[in-house]
C-alpha atoms as a PDB file:
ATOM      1  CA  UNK A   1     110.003  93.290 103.387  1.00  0.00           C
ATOM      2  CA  UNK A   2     107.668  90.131 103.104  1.00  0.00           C
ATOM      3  CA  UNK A   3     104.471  89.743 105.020  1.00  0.00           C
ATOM      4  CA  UNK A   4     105.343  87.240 108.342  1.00  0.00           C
ATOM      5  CA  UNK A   5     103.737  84.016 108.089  1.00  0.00           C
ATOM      6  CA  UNK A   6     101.786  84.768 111.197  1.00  0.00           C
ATOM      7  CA  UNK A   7     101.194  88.214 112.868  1.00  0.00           C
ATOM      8  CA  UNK A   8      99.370  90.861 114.279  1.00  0.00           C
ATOM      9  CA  UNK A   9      96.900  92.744 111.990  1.00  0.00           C
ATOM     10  CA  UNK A  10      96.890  96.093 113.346  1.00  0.00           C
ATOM     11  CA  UNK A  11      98.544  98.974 111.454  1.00  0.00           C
ATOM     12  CA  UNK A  12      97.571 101.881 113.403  1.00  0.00           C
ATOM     13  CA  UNK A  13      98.537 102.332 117.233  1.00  0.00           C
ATOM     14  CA  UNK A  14      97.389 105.559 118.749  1.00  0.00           C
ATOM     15  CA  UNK A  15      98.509 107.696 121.365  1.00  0.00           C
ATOM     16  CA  UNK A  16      96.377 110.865 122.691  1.00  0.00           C
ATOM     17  CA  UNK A  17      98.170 114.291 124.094  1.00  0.00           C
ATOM     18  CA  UNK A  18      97.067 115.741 127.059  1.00  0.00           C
ATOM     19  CA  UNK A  19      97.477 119.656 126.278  1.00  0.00           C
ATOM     20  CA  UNK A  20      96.762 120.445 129.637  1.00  0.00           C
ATOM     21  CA  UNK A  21     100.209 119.107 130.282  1.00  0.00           C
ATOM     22  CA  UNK A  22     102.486 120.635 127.722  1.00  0.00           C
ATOM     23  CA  UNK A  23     104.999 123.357 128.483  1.00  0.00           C
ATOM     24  CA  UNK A  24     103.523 126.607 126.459  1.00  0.00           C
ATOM     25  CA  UNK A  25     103.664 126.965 122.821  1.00  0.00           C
ATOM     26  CA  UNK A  26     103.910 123.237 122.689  1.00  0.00           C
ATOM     27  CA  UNK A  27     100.969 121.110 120.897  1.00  0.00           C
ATOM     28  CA  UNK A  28     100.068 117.823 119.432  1.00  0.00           C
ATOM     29  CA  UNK A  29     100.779 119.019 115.865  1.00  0.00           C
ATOM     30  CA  UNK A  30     103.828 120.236 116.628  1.00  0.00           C
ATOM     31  CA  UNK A  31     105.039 117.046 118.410  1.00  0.00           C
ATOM     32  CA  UNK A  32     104.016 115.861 115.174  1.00  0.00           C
ATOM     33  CA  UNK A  33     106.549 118.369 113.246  1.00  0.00           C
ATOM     34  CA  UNK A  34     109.390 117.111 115.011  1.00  0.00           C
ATOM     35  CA  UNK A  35     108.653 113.654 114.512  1.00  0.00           C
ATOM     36  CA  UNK A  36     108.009 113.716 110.834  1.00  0.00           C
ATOM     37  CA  UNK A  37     111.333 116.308 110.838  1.00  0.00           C
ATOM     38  CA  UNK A  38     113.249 113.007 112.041  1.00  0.00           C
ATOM     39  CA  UNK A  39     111.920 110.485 109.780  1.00  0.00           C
ATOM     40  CA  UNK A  40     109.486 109.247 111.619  1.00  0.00           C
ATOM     41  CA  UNK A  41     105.943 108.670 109.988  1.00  0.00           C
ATOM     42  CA  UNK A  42     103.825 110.331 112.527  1.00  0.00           C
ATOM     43  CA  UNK A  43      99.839 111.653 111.924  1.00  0.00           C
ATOM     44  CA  UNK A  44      96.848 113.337 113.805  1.00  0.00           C
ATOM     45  CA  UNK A  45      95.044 109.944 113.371  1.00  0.00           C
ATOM     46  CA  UNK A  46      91.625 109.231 111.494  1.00  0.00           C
ATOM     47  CA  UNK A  47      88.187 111.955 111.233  1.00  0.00           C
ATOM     48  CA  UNK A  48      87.168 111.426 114.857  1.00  0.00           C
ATOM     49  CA  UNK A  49      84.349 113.097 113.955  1.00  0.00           C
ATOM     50  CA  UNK A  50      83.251 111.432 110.648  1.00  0.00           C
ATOM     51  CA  UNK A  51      79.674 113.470 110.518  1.00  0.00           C
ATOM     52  CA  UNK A  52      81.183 116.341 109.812  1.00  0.00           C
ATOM     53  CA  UNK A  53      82.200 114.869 105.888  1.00  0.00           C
ATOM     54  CA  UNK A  54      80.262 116.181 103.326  1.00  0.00           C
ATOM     55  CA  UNK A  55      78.765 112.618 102.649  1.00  0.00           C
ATOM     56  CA  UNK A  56      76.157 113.354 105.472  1.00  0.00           C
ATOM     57  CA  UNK A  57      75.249 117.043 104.513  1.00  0.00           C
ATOM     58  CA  UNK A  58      71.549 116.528 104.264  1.00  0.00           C
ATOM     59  CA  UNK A  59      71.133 113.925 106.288  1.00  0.00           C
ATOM     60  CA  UNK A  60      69.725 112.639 109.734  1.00  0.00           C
ATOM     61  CA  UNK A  61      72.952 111.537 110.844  1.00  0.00           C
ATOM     62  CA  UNK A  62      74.544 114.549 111.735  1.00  0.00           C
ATOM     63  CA  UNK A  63      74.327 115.276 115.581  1.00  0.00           C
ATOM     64  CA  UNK A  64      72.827 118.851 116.107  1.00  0.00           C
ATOM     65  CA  UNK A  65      76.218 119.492 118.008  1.00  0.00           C
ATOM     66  CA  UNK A  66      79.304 118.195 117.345  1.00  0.00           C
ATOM     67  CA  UNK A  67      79.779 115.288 120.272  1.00  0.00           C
ATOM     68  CA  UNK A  68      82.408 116.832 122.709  1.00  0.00           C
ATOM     69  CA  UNK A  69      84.327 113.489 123.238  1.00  0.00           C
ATOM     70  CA  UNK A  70      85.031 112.961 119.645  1.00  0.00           C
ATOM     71  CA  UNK A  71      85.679 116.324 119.135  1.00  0.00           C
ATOM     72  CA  UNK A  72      88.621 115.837 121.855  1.00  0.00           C
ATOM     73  CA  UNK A  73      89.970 112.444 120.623  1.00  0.00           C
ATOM     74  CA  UNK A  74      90.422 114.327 117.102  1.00  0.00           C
ATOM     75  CA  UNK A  75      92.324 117.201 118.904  1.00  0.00           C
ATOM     76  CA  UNK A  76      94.606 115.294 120.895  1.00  0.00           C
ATOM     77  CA  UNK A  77      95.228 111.628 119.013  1.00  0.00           C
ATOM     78  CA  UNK A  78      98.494 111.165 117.488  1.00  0.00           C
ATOM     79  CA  UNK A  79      98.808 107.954 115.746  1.00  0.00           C
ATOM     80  CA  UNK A  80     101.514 105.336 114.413  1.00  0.00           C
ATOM     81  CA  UNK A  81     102.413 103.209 112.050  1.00  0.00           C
ATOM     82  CA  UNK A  82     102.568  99.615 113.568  1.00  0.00           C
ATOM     83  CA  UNK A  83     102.243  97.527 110.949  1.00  0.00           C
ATOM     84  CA  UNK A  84     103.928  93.480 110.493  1.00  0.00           C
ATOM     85  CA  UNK A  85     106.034  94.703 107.897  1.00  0.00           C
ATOM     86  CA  UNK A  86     107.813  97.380 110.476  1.00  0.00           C
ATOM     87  CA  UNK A  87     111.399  96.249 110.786  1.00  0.00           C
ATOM     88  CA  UNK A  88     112.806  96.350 114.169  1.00  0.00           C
ATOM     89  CA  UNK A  89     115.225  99.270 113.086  1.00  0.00           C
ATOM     90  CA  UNK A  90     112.672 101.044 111.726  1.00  0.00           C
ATOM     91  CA  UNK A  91     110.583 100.613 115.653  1.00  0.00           C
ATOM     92  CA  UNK A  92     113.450 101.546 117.265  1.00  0.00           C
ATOM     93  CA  UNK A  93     113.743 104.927 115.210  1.00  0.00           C
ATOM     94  CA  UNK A  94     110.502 105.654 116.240  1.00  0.00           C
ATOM     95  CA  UNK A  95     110.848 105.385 120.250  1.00  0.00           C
ATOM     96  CA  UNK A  96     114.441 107.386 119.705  1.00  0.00           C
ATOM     97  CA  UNK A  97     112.126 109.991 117.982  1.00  0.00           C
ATOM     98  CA  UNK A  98     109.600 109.779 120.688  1.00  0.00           C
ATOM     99  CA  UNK A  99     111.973 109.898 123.062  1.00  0.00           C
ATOM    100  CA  UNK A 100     114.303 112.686 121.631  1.00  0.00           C
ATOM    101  CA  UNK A 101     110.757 114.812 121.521  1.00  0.00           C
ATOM    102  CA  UNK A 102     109.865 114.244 125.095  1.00  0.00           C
ATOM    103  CA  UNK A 103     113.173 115.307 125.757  1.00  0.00           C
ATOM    104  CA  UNK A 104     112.714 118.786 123.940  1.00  0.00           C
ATOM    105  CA  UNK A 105     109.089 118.990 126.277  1.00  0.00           C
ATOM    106  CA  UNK A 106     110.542 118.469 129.250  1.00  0.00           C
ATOM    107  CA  UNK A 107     113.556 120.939 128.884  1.00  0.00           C
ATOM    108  CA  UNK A 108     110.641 123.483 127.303  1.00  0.00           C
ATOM    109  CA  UNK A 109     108.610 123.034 130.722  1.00  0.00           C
ATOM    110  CA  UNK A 110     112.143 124.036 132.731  1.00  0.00           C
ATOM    111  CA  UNK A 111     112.927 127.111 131.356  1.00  0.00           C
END
């Protein structure tokens, strides 16, 4: 579809998973599974921790350790497409994914 005359310019929207708080044998990549199993473009998000690319082997701007917070952001971020080209069907598949997902977790987390 054509570019709106005026919009947003994000394209990304991200979400993070708290592990701590899915039912066992549940994790972010799976909830990724079952989204992309629906239709529904769904990723683990951009290199949180961009010093560990091979572009800075060799260089000072490598931490000595990798930096715990990004490390966690990279585990846990699940990410979206939000673009201004989205159509409003195409949105509403998404939260019916979401939703249909976080259904699945909950009944996991009975049983």
């Amino acid at each position: 579809s054509a570019m709106p005359q005026s919009s947003h310019g994000a394209y990304r929207a991200y979400v993070f998973v708290d592990p701590h708080k899915l039912p066992e044998g549940w994790t972010r990549d799976m909830i990724i599974d079952e989204l992309l199993a629906q239709g529904v473009p769904a990723y683990s998000g951009s290199c949180s921790e961009v010093y560990l690319e091979k572009a800075f082997d060799g260089t000072d701007y490598r931490p000595a350790r990798r930096l715990p917070v990004a490390r966690e952001l990279g585990e846990t971020s699940l990410m979206f497409l939000c673009h201004p080209t989205l159509t409003d069907s195409e949105i509403q598949k998404t939260c019916n994914a979401l939703l249909k997902v976080d259904a699945r977790i909950k009944q996991a987390a009975v049983v």
